[in-house]
C-alpha atoms as a PDB file:
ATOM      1  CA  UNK A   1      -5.228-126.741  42.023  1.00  0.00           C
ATOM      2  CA  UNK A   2      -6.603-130.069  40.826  1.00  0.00           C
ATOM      3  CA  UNK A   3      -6.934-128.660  37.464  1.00  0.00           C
ATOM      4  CA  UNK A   4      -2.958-128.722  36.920  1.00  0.00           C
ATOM      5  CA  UNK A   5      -2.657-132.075  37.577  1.00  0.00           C
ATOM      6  CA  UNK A   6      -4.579-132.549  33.843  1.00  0.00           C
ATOM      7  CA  UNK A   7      -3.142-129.010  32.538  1.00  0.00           C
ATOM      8  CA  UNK A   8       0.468-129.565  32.994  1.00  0.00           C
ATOM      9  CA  UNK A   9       0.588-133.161  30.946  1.00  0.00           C
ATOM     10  CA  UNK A  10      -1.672-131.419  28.135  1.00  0.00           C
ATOM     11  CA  UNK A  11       0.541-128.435  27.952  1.00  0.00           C
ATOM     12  CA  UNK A  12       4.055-130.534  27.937  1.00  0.00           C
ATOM     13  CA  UNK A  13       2.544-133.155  25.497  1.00  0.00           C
ATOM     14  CA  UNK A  14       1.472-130.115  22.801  1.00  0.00           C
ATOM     15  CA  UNK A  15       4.944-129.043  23.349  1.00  0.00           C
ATOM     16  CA  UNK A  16       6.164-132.204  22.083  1.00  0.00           C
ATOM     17  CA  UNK A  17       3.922-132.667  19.407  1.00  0.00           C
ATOM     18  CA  UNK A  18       5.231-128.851  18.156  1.00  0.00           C
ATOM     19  CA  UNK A  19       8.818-130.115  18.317  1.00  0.00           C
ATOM     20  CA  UNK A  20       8.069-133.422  17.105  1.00  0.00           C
ATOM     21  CA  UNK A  21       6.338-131.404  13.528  1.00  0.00           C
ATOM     22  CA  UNK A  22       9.506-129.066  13.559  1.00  0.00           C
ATOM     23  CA  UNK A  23      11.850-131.709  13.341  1.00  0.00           C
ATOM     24  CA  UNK A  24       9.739-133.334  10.794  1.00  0.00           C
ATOM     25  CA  UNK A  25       9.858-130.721   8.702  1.00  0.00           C
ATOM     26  CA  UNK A  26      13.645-129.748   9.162  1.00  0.00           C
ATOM     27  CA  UNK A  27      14.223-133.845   8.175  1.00  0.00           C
ATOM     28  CA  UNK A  28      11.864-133.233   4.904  1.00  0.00           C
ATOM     29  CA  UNK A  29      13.590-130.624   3.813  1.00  0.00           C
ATOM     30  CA  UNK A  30      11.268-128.002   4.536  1.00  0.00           C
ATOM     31  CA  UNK A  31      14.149-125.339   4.643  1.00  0.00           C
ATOM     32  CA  UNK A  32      16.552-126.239   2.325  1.00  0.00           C
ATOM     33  CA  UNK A  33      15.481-123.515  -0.568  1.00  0.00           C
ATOM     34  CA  UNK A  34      14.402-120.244   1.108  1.00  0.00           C
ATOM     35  CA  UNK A  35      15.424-117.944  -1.397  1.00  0.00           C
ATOM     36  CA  UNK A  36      14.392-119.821  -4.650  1.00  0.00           C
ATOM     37  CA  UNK A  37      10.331-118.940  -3.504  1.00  0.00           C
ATOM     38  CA  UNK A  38      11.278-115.395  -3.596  1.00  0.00           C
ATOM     39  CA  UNK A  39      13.182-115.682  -6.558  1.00  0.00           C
ATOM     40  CA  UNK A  40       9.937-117.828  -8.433  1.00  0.00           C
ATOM     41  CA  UNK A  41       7.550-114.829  -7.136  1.00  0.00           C
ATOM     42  CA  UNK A  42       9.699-112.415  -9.112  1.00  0.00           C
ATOM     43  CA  UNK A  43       9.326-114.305 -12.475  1.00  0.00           C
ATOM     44  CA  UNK A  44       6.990-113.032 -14.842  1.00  0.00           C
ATOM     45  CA  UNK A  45       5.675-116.489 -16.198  1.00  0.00           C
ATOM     46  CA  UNK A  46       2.540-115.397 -17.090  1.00  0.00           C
ATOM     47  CA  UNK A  47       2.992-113.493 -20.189  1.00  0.00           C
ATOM     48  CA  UNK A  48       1.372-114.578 -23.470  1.00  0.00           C
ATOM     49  CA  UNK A  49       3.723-116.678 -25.540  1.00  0.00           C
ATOM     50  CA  UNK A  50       3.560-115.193 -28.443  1.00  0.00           C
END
């Protein structure tokens, strides 16, 4: 039982971190362009020029 006095704190601070990243990267635009990586994965850029 002593062990949850250091587990819960741990546990609740990760938690925050996690949320604290995810709203980083919703505030950096980390989603704004979903679709245009699948688009760019489609595109055959790699052809000889020629």
């Amino acid at each position: 039982m002593n062990m949850l006095i250091y587990l819960i704190p741990v546990a609740l601070a990760l938690g925050g971190l996690g949320l604290a990243a995810f709203l980083w990267s919703l505030k950096s635009g980390q989603y704004d362009d979903l679709d245009g990586a699948a688009w760019r994965v489609l595109e055959d850029d790699d052809r000889p020029k020629s």
